[in-house]
C-alpha atoms as a PDB file:
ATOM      1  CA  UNK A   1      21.145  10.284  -9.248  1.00  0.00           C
ATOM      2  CA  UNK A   2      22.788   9.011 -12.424  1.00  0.00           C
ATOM      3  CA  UNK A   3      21.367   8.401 -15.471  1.00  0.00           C
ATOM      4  CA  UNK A   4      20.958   4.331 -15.173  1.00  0.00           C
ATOM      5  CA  UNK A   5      18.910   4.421 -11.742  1.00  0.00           C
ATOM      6  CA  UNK A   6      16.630   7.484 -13.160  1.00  0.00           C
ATOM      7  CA  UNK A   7      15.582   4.761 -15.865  1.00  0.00           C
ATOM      8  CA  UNK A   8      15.482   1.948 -13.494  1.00  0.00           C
ATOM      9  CA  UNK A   9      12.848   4.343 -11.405  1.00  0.00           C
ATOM     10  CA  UNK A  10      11.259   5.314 -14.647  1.00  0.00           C
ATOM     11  CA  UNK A  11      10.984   1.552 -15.795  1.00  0.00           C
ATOM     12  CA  UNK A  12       9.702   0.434 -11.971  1.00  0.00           C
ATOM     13  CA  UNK A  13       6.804   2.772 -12.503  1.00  0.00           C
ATOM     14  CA  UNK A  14       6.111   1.726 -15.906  1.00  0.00           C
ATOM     15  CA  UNK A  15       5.714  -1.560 -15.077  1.00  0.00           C
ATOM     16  CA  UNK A  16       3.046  -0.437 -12.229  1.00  0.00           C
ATOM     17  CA  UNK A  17       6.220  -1.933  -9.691  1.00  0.00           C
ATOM     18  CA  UNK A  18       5.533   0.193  -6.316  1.00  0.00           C
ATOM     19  CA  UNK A  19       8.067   2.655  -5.004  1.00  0.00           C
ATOM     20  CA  UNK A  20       6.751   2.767  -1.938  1.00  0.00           C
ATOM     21  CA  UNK A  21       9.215   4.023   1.560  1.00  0.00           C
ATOM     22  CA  UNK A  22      11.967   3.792  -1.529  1.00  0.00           C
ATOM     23  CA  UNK A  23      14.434   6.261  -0.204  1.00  0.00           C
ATOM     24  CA  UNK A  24      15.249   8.387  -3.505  1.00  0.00           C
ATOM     25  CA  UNK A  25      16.569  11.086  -1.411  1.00  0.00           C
ATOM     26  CA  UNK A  26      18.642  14.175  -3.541  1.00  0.00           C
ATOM     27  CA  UNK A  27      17.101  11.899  -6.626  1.00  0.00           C
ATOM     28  CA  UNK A  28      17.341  13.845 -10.015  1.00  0.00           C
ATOM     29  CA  UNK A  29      13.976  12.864 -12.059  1.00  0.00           C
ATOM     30  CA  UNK A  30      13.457  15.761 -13.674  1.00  0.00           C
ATOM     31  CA  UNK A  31      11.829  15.845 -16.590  1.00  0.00           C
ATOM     32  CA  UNK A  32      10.670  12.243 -15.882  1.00  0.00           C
ATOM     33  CA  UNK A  33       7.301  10.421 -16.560  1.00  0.00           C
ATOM     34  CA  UNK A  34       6.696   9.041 -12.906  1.00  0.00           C
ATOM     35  CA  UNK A  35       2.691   9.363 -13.664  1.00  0.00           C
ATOM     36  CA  UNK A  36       0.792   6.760 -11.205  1.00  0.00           C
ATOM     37  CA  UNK A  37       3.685   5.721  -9.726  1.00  0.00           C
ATOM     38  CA  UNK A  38       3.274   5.104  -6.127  1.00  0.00           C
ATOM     39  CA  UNK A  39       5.896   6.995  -4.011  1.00  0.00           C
ATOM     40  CA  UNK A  40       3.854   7.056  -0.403  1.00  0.00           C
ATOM     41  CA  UNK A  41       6.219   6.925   2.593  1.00  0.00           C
ATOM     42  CA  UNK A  42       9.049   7.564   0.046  1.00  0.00           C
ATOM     43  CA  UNK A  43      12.098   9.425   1.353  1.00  0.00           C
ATOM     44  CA  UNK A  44      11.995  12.289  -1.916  1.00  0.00           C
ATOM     45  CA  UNK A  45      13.987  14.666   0.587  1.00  0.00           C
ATOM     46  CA  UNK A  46      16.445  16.798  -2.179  1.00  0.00           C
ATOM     47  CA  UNK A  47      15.196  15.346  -4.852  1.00  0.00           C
ATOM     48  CA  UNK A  48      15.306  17.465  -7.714  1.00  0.00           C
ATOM     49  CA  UNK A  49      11.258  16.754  -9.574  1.00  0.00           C
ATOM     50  CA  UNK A  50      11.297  19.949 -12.283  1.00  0.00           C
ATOM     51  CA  UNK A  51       8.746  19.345 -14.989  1.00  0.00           C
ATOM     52  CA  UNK A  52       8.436  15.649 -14.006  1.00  0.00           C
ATOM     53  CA  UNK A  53       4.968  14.294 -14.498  1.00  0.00           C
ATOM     54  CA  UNK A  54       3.510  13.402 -11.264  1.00  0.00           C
ATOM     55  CA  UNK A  55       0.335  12.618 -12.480  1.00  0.00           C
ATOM     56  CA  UNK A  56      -2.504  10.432 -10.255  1.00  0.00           C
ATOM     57  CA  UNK A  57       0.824   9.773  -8.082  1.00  0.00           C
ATOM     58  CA  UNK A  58       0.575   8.254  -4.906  1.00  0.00           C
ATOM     59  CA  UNK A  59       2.869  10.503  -2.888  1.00  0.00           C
ATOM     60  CA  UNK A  60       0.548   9.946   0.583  1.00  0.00           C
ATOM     61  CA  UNK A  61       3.002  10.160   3.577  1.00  0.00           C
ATOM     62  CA  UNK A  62       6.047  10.661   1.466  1.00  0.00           C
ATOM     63  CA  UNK A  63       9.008  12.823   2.700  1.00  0.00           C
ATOM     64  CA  UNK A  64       9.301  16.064   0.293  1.00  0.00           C
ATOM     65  CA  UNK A  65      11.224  18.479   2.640  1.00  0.00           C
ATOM     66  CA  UNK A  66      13.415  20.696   0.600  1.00  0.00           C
ATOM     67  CA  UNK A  67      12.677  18.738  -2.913  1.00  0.00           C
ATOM     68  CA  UNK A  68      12.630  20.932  -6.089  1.00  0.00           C
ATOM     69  CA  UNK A  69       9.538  20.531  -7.839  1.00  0.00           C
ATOM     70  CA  UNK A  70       9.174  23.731  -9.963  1.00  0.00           C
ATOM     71  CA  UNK A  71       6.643  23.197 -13.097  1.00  0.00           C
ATOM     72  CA  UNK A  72       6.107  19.459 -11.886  1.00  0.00           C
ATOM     73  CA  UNK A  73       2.694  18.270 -13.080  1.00  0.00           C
ATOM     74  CA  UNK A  74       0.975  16.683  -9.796  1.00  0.00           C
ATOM     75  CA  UNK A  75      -2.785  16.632 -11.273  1.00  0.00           C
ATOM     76  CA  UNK A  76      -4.848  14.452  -9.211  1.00  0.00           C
ATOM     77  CA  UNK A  77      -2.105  13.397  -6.961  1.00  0.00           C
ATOM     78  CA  UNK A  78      -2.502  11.821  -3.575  1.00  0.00           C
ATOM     79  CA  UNK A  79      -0.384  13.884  -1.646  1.00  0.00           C
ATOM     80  CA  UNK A  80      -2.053  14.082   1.893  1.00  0.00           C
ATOM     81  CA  UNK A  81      -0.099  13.951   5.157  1.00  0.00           C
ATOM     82  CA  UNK A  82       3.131  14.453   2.779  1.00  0.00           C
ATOM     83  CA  UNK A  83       6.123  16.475   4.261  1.00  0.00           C
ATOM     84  CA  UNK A  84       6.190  19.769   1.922  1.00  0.00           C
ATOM     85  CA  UNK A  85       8.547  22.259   4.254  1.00  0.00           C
ATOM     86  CA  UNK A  86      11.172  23.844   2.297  1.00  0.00           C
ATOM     87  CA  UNK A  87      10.007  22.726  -0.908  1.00  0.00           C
ATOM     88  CA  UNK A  88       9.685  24.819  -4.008  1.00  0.00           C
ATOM     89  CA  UNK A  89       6.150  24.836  -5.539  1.00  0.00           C
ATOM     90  CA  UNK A  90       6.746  27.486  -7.858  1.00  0.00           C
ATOM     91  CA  UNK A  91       4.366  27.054 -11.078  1.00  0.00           C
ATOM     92  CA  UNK A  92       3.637  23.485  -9.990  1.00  0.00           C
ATOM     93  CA  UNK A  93       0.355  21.930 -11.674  1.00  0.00           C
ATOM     94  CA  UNK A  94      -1.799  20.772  -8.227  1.00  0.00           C
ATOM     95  CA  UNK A  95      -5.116  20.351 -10.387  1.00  0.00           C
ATOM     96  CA  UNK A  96      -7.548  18.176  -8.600  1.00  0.00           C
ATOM     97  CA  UNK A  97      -5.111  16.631  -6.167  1.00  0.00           C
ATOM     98  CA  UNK A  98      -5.363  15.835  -2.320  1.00  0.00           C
ATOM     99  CA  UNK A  99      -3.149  17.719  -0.232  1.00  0.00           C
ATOM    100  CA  UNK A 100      -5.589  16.937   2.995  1.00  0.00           C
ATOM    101  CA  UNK A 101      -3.917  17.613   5.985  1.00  0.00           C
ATOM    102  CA  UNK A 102      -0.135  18.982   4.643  1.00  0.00           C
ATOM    103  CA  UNK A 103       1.905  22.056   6.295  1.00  0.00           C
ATOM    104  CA  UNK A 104       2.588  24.664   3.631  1.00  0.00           C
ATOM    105  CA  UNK A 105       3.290  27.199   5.497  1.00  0.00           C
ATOM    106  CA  UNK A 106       5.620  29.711   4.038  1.00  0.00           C
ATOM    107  CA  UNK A 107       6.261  27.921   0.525  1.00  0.00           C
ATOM    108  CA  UNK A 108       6.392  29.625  -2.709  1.00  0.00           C
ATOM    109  CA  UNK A 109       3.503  28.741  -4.638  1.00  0.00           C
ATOM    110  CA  UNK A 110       3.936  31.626  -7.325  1.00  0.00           C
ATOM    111  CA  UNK A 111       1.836  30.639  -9.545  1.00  0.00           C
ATOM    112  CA  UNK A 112       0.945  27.456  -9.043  1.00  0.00           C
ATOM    113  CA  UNK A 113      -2.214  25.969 -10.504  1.00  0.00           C
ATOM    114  CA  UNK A 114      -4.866  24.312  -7.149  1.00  0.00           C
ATOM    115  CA  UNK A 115      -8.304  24.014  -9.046  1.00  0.00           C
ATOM    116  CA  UNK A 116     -10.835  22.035  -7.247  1.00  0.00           C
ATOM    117  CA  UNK A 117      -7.527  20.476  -5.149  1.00  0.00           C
ATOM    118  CA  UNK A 118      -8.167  19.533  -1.770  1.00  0.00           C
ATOM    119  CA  UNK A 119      -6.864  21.686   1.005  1.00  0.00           C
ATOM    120  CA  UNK A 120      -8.889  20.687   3.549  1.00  0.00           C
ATOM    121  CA  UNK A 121      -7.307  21.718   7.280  1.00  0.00           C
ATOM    122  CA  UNK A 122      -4.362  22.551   5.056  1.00  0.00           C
ATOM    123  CA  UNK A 123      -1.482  25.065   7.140  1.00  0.00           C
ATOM    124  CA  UNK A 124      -0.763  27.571   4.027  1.00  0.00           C
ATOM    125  CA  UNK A 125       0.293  30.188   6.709  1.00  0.00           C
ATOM    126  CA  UNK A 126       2.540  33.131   5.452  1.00  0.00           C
ATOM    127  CA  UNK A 127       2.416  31.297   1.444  1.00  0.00           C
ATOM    128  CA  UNK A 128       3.407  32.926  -1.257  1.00  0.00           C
ATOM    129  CA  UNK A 129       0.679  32.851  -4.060  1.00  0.00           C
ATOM    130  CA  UNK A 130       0.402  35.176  -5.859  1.00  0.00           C
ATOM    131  CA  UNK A 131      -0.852  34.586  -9.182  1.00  0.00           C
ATOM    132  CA  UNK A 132      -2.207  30.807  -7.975  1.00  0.00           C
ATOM    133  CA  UNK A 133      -5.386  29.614  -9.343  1.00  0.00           C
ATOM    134  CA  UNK A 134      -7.438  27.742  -6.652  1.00  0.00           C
ATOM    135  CA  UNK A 135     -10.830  27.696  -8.677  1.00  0.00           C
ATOM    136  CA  UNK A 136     -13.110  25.371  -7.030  1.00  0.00           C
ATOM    137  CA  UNK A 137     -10.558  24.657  -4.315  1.00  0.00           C
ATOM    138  CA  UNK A 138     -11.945  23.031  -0.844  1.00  0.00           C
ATOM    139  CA  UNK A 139      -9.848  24.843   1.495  1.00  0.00           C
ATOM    140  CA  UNK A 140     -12.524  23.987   4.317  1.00  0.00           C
ATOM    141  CA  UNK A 141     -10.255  25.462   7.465  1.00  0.00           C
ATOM    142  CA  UNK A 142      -7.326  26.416   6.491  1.00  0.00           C
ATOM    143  CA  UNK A 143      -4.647  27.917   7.996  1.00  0.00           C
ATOM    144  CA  UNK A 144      -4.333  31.281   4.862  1.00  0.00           C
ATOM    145  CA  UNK A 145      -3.182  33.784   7.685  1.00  0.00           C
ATOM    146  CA  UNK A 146      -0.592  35.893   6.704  1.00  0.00           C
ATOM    147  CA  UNK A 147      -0.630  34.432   3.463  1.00  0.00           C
ATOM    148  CA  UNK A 148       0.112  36.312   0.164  1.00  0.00           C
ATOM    149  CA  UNK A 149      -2.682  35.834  -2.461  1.00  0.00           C
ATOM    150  CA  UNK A 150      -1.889  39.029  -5.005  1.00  0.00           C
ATOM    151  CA  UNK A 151      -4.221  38.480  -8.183  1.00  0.00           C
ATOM    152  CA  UNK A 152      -5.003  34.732  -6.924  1.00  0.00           C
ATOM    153  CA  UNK A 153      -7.861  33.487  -8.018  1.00  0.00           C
ATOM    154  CA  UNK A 154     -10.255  31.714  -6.071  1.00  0.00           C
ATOM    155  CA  UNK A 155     -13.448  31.716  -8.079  1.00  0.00           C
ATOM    156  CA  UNK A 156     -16.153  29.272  -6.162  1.00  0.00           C
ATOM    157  CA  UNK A 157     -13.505  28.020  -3.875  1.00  0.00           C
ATOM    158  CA  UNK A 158     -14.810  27.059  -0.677  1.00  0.00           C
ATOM    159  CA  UNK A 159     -13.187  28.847   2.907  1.00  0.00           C
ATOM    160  CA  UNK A 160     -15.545  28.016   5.196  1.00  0.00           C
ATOM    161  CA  UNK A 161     -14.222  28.519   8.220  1.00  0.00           C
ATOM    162  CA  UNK A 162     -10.582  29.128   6.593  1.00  0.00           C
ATOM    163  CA  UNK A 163      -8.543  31.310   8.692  1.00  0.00           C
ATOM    164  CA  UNK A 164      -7.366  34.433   6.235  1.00  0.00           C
ATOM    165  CA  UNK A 165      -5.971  36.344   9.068  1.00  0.00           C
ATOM    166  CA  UNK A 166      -3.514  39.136   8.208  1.00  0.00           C
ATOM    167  CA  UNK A 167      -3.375  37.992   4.445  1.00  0.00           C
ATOM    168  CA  UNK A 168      -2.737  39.794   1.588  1.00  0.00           C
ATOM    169  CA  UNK A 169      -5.937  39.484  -0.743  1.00  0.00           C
ATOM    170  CA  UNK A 170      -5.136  42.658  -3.358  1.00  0.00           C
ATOM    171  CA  UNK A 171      -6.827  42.014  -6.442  1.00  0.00           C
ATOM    172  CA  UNK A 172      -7.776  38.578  -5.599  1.00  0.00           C
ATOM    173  CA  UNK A 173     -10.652  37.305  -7.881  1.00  0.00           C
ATOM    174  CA  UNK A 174     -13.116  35.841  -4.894  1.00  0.00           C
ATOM    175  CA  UNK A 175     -16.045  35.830  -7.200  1.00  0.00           C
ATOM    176  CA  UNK A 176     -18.748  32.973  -5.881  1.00  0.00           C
ATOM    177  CA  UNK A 177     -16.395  31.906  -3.167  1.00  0.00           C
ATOM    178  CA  UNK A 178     -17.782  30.646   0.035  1.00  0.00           C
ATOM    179  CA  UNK A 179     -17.111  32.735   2.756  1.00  0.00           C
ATOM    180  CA  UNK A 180     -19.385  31.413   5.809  1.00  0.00           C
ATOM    181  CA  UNK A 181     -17.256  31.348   9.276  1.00  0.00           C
ATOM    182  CA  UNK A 182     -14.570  32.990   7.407  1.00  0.00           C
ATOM    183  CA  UNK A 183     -11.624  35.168   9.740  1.00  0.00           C
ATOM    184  CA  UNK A 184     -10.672  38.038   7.377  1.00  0.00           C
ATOM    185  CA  UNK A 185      -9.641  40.275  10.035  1.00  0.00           C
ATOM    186  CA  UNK A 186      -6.774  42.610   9.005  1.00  0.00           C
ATOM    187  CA  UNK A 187      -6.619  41.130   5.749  1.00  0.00           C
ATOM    188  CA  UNK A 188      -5.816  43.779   2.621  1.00  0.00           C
ATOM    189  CA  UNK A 189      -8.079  43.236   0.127  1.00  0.00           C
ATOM    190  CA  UNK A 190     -10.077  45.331  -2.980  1.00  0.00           C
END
């Protein structure tokens, strides 16, 4: 994207104009203030989102396959029902935001901060996590099987009824979480 339309996008959401089914697909707005813009049913497919703020976005529906959102700040976001696969969430700030309903199966999420997100009936099947925070999470039946949650932490996080099948739990802080219904079989965990 060059220079002039990353501004226009910047100025649109500024000005509270909405964004939304916009195709910004292979976009560069990294590094861009984009907080409370709303992006749902945009085509972001490519798009290149490292360190941009994301803040209280509106990214419902929106098309994120294979975008590049490393460090991005997406605290309190709307993302539920978005299209995640292939994208890098590595280090990505998901404090308090609504990923209800999205496929993240496979997806590096190194790091990546989830307090009291919402990952309600969320797919995070074969993840990489390690090192995520999901304090407080809701991950109310999940898909975590086969997922990789090394030294995650998931203090008072709620997987009722999650499915934690086959995943990888080794010195994963699950101090006050809820457990009820739970499927840990085969998991690895101390």
């Amino acid at each position: 994207m060059e220079p002039m339309i990353r501004e226009t996008v910047v100025k649109k959401v500024e000005s509270g104009e909405s964004l939304s089914g916009v195709d910004l697909s292979k976009a560069d707005l990294s590094y861009s203030n984009l907080k409370g813009g709303d992006f749902s049913g945009a085509d972001l497919r490519g798009a290149h989102l490292q360190n941009a703020n994301l803040e209280g976005a509106n990214l419902r529906g929106a098309n994120l396959e294979s975008a590049f959102l490393f460090g991005s700040n997406m605290k309190e976001a709307n993302l539920e029902g978005a299209n995640l696969k292939e994208a890098n969430l590595q280090d990505t700030n998901f404090e308090n935001a609504n990923l209800k309903g999205t496929d993240l199966s496979n997806l590096s999420l190194f790091g990546a901060q989830l307090d009291g997100a919402n990952l309600e009936g969320v797919v995070l099947a074969g993840a990489k996590m390690k090192r995520a925070t999901l304090v407080g999470a809701k991950l109310k039946g999940a898909d975590l099987s086969g997922a990789h949650l090394q030294r995650a932490v998931l203090k008072n996080a709620d997987l009722t009824g999650a499915n934690l099948r086959d995943a990888n739990l080794m010195n994963a802080d699950l101090t006050g979480a809820k457990l009820e219904g739970t499927d840990l079989k085969g998991s690895l965990r101390k």
